[in-house]
Protein backbone atom coordinates (compact mmCIF):
# COMPACT_ATOMS: atom_id res chain seq x y z
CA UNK A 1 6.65 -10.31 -8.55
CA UNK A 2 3.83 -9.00 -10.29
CA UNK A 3 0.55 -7.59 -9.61
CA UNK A 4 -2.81 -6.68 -11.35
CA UNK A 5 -6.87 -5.05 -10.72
CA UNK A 6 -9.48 -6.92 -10.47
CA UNK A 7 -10.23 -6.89 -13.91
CA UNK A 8 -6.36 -7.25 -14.92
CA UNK A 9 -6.25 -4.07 -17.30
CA UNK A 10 -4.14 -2.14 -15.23
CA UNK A 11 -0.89 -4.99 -14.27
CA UNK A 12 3.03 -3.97 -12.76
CA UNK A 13 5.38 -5.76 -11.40
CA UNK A 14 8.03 -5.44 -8.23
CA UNK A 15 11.56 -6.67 -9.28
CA UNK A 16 14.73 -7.00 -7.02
CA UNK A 17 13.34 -6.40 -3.74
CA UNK A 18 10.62 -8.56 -1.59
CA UNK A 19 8.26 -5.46 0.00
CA UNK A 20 7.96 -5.20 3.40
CA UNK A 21 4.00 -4.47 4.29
CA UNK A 22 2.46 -2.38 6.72
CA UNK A 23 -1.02 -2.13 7.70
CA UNK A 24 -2.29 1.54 8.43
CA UNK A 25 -5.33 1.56 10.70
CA UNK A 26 -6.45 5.63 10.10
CA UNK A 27 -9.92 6.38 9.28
CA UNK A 28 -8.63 7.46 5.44
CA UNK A 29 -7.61 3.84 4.46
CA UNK A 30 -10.85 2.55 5.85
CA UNK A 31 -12.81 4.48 3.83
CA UNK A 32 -10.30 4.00 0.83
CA UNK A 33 -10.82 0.00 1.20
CA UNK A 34 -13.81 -0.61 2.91
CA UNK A 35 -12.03 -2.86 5.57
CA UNK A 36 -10.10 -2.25 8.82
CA UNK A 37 -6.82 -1.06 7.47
CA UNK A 38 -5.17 -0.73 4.38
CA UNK A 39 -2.34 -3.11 3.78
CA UNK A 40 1.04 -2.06 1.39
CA UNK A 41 4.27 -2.10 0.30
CA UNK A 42 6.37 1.69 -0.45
CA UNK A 43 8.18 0.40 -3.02
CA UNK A 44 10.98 2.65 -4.46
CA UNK A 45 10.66 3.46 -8.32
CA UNK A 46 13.63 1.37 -9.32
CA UNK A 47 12.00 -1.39 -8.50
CA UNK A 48 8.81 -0.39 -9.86
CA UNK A 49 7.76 -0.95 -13.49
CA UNK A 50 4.10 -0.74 -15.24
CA UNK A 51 3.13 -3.69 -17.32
CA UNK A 52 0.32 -2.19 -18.88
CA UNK A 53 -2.70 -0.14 -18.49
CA UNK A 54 -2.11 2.90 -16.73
CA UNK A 55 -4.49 4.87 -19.26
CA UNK A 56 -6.85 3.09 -17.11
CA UNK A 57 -6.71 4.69 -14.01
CA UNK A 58 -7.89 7.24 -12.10
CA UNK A 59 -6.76 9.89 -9.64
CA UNK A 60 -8.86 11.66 -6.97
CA UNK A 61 -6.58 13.64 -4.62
CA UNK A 62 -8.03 15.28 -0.77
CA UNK A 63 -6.77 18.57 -0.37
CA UNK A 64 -4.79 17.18 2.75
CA UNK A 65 -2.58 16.00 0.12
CA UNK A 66 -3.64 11.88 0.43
CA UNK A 67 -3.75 10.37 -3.14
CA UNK A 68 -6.39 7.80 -4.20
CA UNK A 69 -5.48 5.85 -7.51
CA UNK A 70 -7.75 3.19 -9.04
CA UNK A 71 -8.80 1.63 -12.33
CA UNK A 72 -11.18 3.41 -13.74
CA UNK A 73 -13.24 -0.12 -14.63
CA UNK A 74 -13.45 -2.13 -11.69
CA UNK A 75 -12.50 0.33 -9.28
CA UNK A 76 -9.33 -1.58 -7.52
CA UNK A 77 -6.88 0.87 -5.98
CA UNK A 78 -3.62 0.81 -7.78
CA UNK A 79 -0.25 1.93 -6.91
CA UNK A 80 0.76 5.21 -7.01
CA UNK A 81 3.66 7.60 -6.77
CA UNK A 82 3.83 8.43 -2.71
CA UNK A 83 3.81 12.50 -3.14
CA UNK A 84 6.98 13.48 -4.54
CA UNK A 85 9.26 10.74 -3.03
CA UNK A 86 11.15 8.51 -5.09
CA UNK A 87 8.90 5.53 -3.93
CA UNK A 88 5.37 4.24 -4.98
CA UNK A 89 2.35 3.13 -2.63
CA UNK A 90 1.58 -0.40 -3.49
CA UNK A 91 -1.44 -2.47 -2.29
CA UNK A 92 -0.61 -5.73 -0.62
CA UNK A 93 -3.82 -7.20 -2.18
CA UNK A 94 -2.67 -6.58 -5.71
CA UNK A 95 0.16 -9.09 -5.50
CA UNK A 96 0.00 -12.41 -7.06
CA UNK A 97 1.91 -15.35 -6.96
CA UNK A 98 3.19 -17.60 -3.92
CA UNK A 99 5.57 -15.26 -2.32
CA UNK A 100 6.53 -15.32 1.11
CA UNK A 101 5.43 -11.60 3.08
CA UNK A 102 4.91 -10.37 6.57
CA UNK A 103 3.03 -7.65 7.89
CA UNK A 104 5.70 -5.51 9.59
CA UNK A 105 4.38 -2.23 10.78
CA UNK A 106 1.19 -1.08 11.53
CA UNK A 107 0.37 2.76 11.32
CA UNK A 108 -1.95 4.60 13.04
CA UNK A 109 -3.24 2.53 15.75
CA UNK A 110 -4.07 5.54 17.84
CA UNK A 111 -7.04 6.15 15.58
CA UNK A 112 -8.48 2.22 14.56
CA UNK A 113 -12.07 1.18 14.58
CA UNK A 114 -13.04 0.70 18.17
CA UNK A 115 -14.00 -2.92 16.41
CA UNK A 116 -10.28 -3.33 15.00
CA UNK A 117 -8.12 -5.60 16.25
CA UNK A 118 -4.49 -6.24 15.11
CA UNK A 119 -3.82 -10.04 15.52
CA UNK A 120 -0.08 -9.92 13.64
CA UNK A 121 2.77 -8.99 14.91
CA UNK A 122 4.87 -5.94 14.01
CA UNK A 123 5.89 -2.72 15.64
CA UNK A 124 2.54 -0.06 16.47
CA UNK A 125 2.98 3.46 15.99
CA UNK A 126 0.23 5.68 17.23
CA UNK A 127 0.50 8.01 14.08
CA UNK A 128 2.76 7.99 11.24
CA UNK A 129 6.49 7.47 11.57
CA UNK A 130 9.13 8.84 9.71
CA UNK A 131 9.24 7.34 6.52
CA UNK A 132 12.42 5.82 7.01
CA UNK A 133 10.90 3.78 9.62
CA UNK A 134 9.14 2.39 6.83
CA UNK A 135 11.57 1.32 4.50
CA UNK A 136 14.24 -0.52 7.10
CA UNK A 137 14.61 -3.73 6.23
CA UNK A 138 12.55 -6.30 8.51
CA UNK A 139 13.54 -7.16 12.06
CA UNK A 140 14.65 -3.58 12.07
CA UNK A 141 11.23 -2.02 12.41
């Protein structure tokens, strides 16, 4: 499965596994995507590969530690490597193609918009699990 910016410079693909997405709600991914939660994939790095234009994007990093990635033309957040984990963040809205996923998990629904309302299914956690949590395979979560 692959995956590409808005303007296509920056492209990678996901091979050998079919991600399981979560939606976090927090106040961070808001502001990251404009939009009531933030919807991914933690992908783990052998799965992972670059395409192509990673000299095209750009870091900004809060001192809490959260990590902000995007292409440095069009702005579109790109994966990135999830702190020093073997596993990358990957945005949901990246993907392209005709695949088949879910929304599994959503993350911090103790601090969504008061105007946020989660219509999918999928286990809430008020905060943020484990990471484990994350990475069970679906109907586990």
């Amino acid at each position: 499965m692959r995956g590409k910016c808005l303007c296509g410079l920056i492209e990678f693909e996901i091979v050998g596994v079919v991600p399981k997405l979560y939606q976090c709600h927090c106040s961070l991914c808001r502001k990251q995507g404009g939009a009531s939660s933030n919807t991914a994939a933690i992908i783990g790095k052998e799965h992972f590969r670059w395409v192509g234009g990673q000299e095209h994007i750009s870091s900004w990093v809060k001192d809490t530690g959260f990590r902000s990635d995007f292409c440095s033309n069009c702005g579109s957040p790109v994966p990135n490597p999830l702190r020093s984990t073997p596993y990358y963040w990957v945005p949901a809205g990246l993907l392209e193609g005709d695949v088949q996923l879910k929304v599994s998990v959503h993350l911090f629904v103790g601090s969504k918009a008061s105007w946020d309302v989660i219509p999918s299914p999928g286990k809430q956690y008020e905060t943020m699990p484990e990471l484990s949590e994350l990475l069970r395979p679906d109907g586990d979560a």
